[in-house]
Protein backbone atom coordinates (compact mmCIF):
# COMPACT_ATOMS: atom_id res chain seq x y z
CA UNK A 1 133.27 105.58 191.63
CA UNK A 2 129.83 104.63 191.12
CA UNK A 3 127.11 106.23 189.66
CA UNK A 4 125.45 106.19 193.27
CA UNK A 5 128.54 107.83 194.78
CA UNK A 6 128.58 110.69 192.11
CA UNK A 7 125.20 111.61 192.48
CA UNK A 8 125.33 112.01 196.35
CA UNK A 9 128.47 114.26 195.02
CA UNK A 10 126.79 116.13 192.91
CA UNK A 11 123.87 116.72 195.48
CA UNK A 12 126.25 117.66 198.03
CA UNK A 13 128.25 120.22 195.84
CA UNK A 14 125.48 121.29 194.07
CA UNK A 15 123.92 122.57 197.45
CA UNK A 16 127.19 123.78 198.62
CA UNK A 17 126.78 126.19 195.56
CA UNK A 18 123.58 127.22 195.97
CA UNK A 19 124.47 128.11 199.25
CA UNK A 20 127.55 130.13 198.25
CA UNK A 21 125.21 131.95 195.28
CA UNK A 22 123.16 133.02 198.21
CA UNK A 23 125.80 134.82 200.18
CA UNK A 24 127.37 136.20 197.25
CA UNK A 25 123.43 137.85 196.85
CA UNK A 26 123.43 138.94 200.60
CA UNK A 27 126.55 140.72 199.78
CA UNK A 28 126.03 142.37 197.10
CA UNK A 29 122.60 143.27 198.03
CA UNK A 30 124.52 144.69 201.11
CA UNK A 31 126.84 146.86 199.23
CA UNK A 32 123.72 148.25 196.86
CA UNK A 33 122.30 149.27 199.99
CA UNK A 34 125.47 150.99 201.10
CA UNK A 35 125.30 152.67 197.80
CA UNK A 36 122.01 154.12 198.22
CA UNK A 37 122.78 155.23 202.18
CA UNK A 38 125.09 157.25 200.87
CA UNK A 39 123.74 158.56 197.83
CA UNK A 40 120.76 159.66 200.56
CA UNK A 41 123.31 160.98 203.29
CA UNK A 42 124.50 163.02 200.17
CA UNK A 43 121.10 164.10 199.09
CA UNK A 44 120.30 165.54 202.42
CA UNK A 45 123.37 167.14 202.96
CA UNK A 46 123.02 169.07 199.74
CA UNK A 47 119.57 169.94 200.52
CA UNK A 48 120.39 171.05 204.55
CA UNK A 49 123.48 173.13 202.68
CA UNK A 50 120.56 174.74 200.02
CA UNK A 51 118.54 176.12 203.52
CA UNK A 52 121.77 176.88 204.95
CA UNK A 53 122.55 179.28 202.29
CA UNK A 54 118.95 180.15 202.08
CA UNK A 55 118.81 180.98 205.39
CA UNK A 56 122.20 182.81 205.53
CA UNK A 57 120.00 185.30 202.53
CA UNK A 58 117.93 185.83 204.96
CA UNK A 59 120.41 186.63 208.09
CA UNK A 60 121.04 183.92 210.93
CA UNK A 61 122.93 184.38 214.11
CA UNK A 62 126.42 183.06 214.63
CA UNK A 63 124.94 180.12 216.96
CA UNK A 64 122.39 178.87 214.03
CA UNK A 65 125.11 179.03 211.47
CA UNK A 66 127.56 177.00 214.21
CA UNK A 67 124.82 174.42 214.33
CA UNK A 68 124.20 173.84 210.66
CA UNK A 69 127.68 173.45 210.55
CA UNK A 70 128.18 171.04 212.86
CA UNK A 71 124.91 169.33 211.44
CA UNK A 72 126.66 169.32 208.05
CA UNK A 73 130.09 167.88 209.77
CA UNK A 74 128.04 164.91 211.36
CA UNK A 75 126.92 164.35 207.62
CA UNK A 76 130.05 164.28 206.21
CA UNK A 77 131.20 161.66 209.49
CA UNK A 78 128.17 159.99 208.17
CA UNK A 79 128.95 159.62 204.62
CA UNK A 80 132.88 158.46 205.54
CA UNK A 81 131.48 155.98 207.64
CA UNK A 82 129.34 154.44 204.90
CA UNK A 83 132.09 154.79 202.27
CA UNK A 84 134.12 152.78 204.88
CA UNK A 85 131.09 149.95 204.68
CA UNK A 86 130.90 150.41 201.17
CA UNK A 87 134.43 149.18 200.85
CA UNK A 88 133.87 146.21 203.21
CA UNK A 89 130.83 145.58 201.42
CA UNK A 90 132.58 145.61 197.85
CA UNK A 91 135.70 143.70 199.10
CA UNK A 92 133.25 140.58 200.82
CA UNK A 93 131.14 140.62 197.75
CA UNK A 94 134.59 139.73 195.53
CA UNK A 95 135.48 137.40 197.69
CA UNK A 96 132.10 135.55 197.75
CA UNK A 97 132.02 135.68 193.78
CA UNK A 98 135.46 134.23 193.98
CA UNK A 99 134.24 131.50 196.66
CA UNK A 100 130.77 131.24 194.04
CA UNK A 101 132.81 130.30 191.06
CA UNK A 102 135.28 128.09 193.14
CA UNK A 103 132.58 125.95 194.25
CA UNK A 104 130.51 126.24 190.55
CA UNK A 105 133.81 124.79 188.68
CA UNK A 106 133.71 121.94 191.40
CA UNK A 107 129.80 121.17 190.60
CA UNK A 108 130.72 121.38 186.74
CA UNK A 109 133.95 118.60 187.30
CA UNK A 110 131.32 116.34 188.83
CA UNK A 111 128.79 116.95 185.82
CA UNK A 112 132.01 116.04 183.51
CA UNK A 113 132.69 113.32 185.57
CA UNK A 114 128.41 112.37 185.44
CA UNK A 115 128.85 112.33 181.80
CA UNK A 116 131.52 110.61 180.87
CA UNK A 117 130.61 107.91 183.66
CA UNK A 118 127.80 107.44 181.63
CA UNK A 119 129.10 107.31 178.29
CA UNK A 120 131.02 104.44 179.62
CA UNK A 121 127.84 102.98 180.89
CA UNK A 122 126.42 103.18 177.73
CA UNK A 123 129.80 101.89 175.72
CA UNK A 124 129.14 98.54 177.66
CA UNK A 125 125.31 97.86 177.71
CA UNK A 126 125.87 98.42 173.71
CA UNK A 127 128.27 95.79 173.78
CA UNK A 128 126.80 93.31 175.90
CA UNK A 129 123.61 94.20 173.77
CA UNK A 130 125.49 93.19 170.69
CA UNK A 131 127.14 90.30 171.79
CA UNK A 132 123.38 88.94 172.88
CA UNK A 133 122.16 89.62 169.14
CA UNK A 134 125.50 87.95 167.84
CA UNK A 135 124.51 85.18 170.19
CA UNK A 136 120.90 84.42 168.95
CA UNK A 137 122.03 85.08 165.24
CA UNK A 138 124.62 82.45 165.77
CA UNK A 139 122.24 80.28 167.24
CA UNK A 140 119.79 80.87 164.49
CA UNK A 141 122.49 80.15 162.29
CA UNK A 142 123.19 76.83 163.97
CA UNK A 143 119.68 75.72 163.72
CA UNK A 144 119.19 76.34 160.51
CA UNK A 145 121.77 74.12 159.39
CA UNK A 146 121.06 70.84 158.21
């Protein structure tokens, strides 16, 4: 393979990676927000329960208390259906790391591949280097004799 060829490889798996880092980032920015939907369906739920029980000190009718309950039920839906996207969110973002280090391991074989490609390259411009300076020091030999 030439050096031409791996290059264009390189390129082409090199963006395929970038492109894979970037979804793994969607997802897991996905799942933090997840996280923090339900950390705020938690925080109000806690603080309609704090004036529910405020308001129960004070005395509330049957139908009030049957509405903040409900309210607080529709909460709780809330939060289940969030910890159900949370687990999506957690299983895609494994699955894109998975996909991320599939692809980096490919980009780093072609880098391996890059560098021993060159060291070859190298191996045989130093010979064909030394064979030209064996070449004019033999012919400077030959000159010089009489």
């Amino acid at each position: 393979m030439s050096m031409k060829q791996l290059d264009t490889l390189y390129k082409f798996e090199s963006d395929k990676e970038k492109k894979a880092a970037q979804q793994l980032q969607l997802a897991e920015h996905d799942y933090q927000d997840n996280l923090m939907r339900l950390q705020s369906v938690g925080d109000y739920r806690l603080e309609y329960m704090k004036r529910l029980n405020q308001r129960s000190m004070e005395g509330i009718d049957s139908a009030t208390y049957r509405h903040f309950h409900a309210f607080v039920a529709k909460l709780d839906n809330a939060a289940e259906q969030v910890e159900i996207a949370i687990a999506q969110a957690k299983s895609l973002v494994a699955q894109r790391k998975t996909q991320w280090l599939a692809q980096r391991q490919k980009v780093q074989a072609v880098e391996h591949l890059k560098a021993k490609k060159l060291k070859v390259m190298q191996v045989k411009a130093n010979k064909q280097e030394q064979q030209m300076f064996d070449e004019i020091a033999l012919q400077q030999f030959i000159r010089k004799r009489p």
